[in-house]
Protein backbone atom coordinates (compact mmCIF):
# COMPACT_ATOMS: atom_id res chain seq x y z
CA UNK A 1 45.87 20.92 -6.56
CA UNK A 2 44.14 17.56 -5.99
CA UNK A 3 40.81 16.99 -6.65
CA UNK A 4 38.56 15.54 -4.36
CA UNK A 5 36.72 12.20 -5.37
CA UNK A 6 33.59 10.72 -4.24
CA UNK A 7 33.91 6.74 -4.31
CA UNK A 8 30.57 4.61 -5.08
CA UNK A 9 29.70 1.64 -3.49
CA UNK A 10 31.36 -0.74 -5.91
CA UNK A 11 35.07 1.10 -5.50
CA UNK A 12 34.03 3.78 -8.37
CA UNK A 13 35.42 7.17 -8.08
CA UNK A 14 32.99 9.91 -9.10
CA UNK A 15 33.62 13.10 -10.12
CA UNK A 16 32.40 16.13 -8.44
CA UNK A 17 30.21 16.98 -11.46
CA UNK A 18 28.51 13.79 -11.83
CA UNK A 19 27.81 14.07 -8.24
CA UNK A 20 25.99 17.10 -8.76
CA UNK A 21 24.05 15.99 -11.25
CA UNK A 22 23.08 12.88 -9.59
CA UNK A 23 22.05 14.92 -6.68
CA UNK A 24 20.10 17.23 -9.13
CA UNK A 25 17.91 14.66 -10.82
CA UNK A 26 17.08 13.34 -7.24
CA UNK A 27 16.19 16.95 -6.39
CA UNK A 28 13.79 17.14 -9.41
CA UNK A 29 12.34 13.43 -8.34
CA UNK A 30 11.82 14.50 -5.43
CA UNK A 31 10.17 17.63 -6.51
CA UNK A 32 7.50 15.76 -9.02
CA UNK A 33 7.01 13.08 -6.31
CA UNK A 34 6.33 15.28 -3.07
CA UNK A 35 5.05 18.45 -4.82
CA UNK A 36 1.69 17.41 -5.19
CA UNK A 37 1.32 16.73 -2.19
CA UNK A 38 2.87 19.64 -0.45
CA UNK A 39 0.56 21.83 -2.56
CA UNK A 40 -2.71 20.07 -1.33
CA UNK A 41 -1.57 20.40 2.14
CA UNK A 42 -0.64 24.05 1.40
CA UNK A 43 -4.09 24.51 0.11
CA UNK A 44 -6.48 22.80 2.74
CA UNK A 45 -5.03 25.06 5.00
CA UNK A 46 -5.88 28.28 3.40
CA UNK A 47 -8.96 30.26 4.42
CA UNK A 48 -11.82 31.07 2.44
CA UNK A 49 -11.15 34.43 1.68
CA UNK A 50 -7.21 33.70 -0.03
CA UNK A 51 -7.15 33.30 -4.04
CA UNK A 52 -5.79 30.04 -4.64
CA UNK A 53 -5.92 30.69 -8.01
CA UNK A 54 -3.60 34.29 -7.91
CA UNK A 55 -0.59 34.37 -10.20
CA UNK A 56 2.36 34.35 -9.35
CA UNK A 57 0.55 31.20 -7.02
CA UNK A 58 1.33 31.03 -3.44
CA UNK A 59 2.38 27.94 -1.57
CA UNK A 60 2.86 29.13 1.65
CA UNK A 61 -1.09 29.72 3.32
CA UNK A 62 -1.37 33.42 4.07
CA UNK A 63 -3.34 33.01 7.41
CA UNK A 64 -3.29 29.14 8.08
CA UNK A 65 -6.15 27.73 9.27
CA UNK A 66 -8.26 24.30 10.14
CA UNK A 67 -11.25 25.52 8.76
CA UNK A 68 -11.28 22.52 5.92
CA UNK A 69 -10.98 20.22 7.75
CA UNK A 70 -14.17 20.91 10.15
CA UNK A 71 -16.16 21.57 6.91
CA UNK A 72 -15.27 18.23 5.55
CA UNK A 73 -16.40 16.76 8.75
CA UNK A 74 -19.52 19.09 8.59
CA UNK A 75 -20.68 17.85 5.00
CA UNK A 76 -19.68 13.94 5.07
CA UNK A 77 -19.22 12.23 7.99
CA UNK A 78 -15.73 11.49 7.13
CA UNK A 79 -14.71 9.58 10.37
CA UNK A 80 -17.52 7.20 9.95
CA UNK A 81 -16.27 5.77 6.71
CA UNK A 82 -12.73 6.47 7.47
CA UNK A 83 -13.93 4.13 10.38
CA UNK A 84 -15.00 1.32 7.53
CA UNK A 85 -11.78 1.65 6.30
CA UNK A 86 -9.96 1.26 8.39
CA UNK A 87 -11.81 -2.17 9.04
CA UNK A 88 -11.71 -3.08 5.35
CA UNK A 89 -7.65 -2.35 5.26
CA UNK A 90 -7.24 -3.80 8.73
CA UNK A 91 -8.82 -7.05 7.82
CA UNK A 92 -6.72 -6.98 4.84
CA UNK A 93 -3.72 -6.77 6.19
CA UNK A 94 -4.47 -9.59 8.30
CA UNK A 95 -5.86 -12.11 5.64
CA UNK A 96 -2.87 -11.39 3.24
CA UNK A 97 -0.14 -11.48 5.81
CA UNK A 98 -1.61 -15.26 6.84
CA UNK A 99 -2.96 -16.35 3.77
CA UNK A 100 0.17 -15.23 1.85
CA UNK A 101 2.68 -16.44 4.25
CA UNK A 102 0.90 -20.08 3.87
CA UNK A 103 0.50 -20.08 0.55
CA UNK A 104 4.14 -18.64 0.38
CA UNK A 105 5.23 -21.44 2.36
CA UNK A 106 3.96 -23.98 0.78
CA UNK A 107 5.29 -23.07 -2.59
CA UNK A 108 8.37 -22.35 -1.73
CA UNK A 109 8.95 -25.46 0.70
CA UNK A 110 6.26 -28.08 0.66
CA UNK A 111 6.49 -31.02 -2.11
CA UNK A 112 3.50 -31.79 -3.89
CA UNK A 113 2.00 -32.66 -7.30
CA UNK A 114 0.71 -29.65 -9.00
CA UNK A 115 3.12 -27.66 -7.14
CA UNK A 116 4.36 -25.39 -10.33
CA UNK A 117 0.67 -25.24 -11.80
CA UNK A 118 -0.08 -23.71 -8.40
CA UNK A 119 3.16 -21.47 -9.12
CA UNK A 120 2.10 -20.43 -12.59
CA UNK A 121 -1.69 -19.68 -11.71
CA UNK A 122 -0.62 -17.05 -9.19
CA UNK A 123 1.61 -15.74 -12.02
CA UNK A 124 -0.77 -15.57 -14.48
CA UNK A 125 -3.43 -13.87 -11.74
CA UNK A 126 -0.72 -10.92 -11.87
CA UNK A 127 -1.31 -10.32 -15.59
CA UNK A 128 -5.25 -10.00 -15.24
CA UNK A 129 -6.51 -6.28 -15.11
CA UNK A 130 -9.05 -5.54 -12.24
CA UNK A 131 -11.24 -3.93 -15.03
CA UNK A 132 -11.88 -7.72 -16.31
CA UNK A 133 -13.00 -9.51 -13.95
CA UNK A 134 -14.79 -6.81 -12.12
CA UNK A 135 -18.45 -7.59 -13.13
CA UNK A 136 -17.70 -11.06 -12.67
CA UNK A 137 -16.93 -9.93 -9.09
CA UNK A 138 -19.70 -8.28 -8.80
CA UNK A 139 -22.41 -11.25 -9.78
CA UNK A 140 -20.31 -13.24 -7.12
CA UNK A 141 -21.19 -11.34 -4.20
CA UNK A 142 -24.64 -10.93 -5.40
CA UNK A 143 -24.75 -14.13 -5.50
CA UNK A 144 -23.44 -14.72 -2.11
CA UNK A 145 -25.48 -11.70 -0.56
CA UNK A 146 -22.44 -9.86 0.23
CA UNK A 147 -23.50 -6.32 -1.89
CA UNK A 148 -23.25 -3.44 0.10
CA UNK A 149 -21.30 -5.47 2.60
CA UNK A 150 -17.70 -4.18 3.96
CA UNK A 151 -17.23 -8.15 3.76
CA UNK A 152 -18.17 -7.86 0.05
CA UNK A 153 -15.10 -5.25 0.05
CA UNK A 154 -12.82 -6.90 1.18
CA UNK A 155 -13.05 -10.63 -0.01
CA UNK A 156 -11.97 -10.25 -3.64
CA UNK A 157 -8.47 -8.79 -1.95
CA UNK A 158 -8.19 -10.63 0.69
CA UNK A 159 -5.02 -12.67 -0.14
CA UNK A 160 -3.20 -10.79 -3.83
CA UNK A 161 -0.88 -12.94 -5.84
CA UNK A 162 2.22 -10.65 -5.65
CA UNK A 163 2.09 -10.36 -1.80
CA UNK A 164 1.94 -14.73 -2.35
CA UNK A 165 5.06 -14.49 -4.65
CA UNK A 166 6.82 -11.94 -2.12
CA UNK A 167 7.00 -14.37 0.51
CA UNK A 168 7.67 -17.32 -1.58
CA UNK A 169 10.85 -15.75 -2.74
CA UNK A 170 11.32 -14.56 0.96
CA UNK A 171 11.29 -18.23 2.26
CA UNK A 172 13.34 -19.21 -0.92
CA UNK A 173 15.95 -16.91 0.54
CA UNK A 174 16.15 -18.76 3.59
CA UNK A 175 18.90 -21.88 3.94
CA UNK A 176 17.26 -24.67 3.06
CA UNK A 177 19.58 -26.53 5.89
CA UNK A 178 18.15 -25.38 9.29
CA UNK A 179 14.51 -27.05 8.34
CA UNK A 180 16.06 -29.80 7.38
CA UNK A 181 18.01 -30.35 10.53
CA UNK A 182 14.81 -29.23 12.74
CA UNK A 183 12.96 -32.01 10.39
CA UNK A 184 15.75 -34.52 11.47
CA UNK A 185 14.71 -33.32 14.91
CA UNK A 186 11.18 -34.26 14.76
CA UNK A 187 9.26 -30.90 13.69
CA UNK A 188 6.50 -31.18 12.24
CA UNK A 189 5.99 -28.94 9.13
CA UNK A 190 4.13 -26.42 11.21
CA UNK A 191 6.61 -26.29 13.73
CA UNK A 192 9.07 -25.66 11.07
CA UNK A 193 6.72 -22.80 9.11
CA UNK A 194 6.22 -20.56 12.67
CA UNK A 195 9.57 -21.41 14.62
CA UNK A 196 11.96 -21.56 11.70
CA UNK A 197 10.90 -20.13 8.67
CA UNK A 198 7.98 -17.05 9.77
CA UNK A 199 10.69 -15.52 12.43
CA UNK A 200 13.33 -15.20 9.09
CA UNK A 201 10.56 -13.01 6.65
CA UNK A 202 9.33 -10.43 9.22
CA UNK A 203 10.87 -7.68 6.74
CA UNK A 204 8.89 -8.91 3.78
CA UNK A 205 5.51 -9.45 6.01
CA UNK A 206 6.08 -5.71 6.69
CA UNK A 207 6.40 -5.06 2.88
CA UNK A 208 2.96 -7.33 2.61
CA UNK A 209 1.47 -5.75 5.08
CA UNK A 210 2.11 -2.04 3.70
CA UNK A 211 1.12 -3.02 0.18
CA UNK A 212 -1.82 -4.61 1.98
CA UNK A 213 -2.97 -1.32 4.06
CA UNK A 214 -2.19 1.00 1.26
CA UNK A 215 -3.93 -1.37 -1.81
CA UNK A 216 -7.59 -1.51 0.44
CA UNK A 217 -7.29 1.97 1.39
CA UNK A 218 -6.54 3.73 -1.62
CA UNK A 219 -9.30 1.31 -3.45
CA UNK A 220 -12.10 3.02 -5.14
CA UNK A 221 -13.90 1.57 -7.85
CA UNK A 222 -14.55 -1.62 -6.14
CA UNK A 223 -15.89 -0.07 -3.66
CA UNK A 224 -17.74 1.98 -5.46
CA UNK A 225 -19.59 -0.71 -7.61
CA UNK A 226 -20.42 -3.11 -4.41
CA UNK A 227 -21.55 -0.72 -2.34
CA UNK A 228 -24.65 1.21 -2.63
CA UNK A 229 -25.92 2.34 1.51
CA UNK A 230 -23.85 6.01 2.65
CA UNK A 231 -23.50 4.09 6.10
CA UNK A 232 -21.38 1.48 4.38
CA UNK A 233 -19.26 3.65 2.62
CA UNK A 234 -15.29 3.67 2.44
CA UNK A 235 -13.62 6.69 2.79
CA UNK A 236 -12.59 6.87 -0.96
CA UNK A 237 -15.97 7.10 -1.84
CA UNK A 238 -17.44 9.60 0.46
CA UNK A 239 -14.53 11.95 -0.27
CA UNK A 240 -15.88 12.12 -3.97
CA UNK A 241 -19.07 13.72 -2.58
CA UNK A 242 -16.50 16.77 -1.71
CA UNK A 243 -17.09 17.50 -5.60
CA UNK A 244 -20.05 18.32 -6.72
CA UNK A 245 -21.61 18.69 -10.28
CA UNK A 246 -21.80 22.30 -10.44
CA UNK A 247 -19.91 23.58 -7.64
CA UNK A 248 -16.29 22.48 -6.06
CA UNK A 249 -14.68 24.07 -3.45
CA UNK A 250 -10.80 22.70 -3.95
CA UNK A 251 -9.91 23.79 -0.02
CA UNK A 252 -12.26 20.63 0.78
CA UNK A 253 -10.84 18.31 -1.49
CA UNK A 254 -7.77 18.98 -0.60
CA UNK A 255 -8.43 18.68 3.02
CA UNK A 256 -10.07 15.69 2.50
CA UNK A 257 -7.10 14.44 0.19
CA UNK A 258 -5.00 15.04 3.58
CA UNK A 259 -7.46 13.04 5.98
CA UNK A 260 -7.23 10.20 3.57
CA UNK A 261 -3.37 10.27 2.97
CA UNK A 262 -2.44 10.81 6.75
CA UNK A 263 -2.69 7.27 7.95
CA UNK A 264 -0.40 5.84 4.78
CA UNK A 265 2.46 8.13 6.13
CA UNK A 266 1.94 7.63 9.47
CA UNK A 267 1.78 3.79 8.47
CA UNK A 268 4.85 3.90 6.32
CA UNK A 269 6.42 5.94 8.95
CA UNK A 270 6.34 2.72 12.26
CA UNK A 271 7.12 0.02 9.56
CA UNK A 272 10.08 1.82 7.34
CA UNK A 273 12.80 -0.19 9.33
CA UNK A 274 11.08 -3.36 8.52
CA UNK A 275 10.08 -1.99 4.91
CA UNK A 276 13.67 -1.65 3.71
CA UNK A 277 14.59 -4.73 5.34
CA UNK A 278 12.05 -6.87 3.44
CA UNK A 279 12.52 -5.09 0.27
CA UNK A 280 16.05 -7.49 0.14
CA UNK A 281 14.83 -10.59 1.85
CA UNK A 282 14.13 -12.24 -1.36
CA UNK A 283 16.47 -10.77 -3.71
CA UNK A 284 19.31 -13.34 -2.91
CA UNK A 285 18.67 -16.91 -2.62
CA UNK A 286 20.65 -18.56 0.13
């Protein structure tokens, strides 16, 4: 009796049982990864009167129910600073995606002195934690009289050196050819960056852009340290007022845990085509 045989992208045959157990570990990645999550939703939408603490625990809600949610909205007004962040991670997205395609750009094309000083400085931006340079962050917008300003948020973000390197190895990628024949032609070097080059690294602005949303969205502690007025404050950081000193009610948090995740999936969910795209513009240089 013959065997059947999987074959693997490079010409492989696999056996059934290695199949299995690749399929198994995915199952169990998949399981640690989207668990958590599952189990927050499962729990925001259970009513006040279920044990979420019973043993054996149950996921599924026993009478589902929207309840949370209105009670979030009852005790913080959570649409108010999901409003602010959305205009902190909106602005974001748009100062990264142009100031990282420039900067990109020029690395990655332009010929100038200082050229791999530039290179290495973003490089070596990578390897500083937040956590050290945060007060010196702080005394900047002080300084400036942006405390307690969304601006204040989002300037110390508003271009990061691995979305820069992304699109530098994104227009590395590119052939190096069809600028120089539309240079031959007369274009200009901006003509060349929006015509040529930007059209060729929409996957990777995608990727930038993601990173982007998801890096001032999720962002607390900044946040948290710069601003000091409730009106101003990001959605991250009214959330934690869900949990209080003495008294927690972990139907709330999660809801609000749901509130703040919903726009990252929705997000993730209109850009994946471009996402997985980009994720390979800059692996291979042509």
């Amino acid at each position: 009796m013959t065997i059947l045989r999987t074959i693997d992208a490079e010409g492989r045959r696999i056996a059934p049982w290695q199949l299995v157990l690749r399929y198994a570990l995915l199952l169990v990645m998949l399981a640690v990864m989207v668990g958590p999550f599952l189990w927050q939703l499962s729990t925001s939408l259970k009513g006040p009167t279920e044990d979420i603490y019973s043993y054996p625990p149950s996921f599924f809600p026993g009478e589902p129910t929207l309840h949370n949610y209105a009670e979030v909205a009852r005790i913080i007004p959570v649409w108010d600073y999901a409003l602010n962040s959305l205009k902190v991670a909106t602005a974001n997205v748009v100062t990264n995606c142009v100031g990282a395609a420039l900067a990109g750009y020029a690395l990655a094309r332009l010929s100038y002195r200082g050229r791999k000083a530039a290179m290495l400085a973003f490089i070596l931006a990578m390897l500083v934690p937040v956590e050290a340079i945060i007060i010196a962050q702080f005394t900047t917008m002080r300084d400036l009289g942006l405390n307690n300003t969304l601006i204040g948020v989002l300037l110390p973000g508003c271009v990061g050196a691995m979305n820069v390197l992304l699109m530098r190895n994104a227009f590395l990628s590119q052939p190096r050819e069809v600028e120089d024949a539309a240079f031959v032609d007369g274009a200009n070097v901006w003509q060349r960056f929006l015509w040529i080059s930007l059209p060729g690294v929409k996957g990777t602005l995608a990727v930038v852009a993601i990173f982007s949303f998801m890096g001032a969205w999720d962002d607390f502690l900044w946040p948290l340290i710069v601003l000091s007025d409730p009106e101003n404050f990001t959605l991250t950081v009214g959330l934690n007022y869900l949990q209080g000193t003495f008294v927690q009610d972990p139907r709330l948090v999660a809801a609000g845990t749901i509130i703040a995740v919903a726009p990252l999936i929705l997000l993730f969910a209109c850009l994946q085509r471009y996402f997985f795209r980009g994720v390979g513009e800059g692996a291979i240089k042509g």
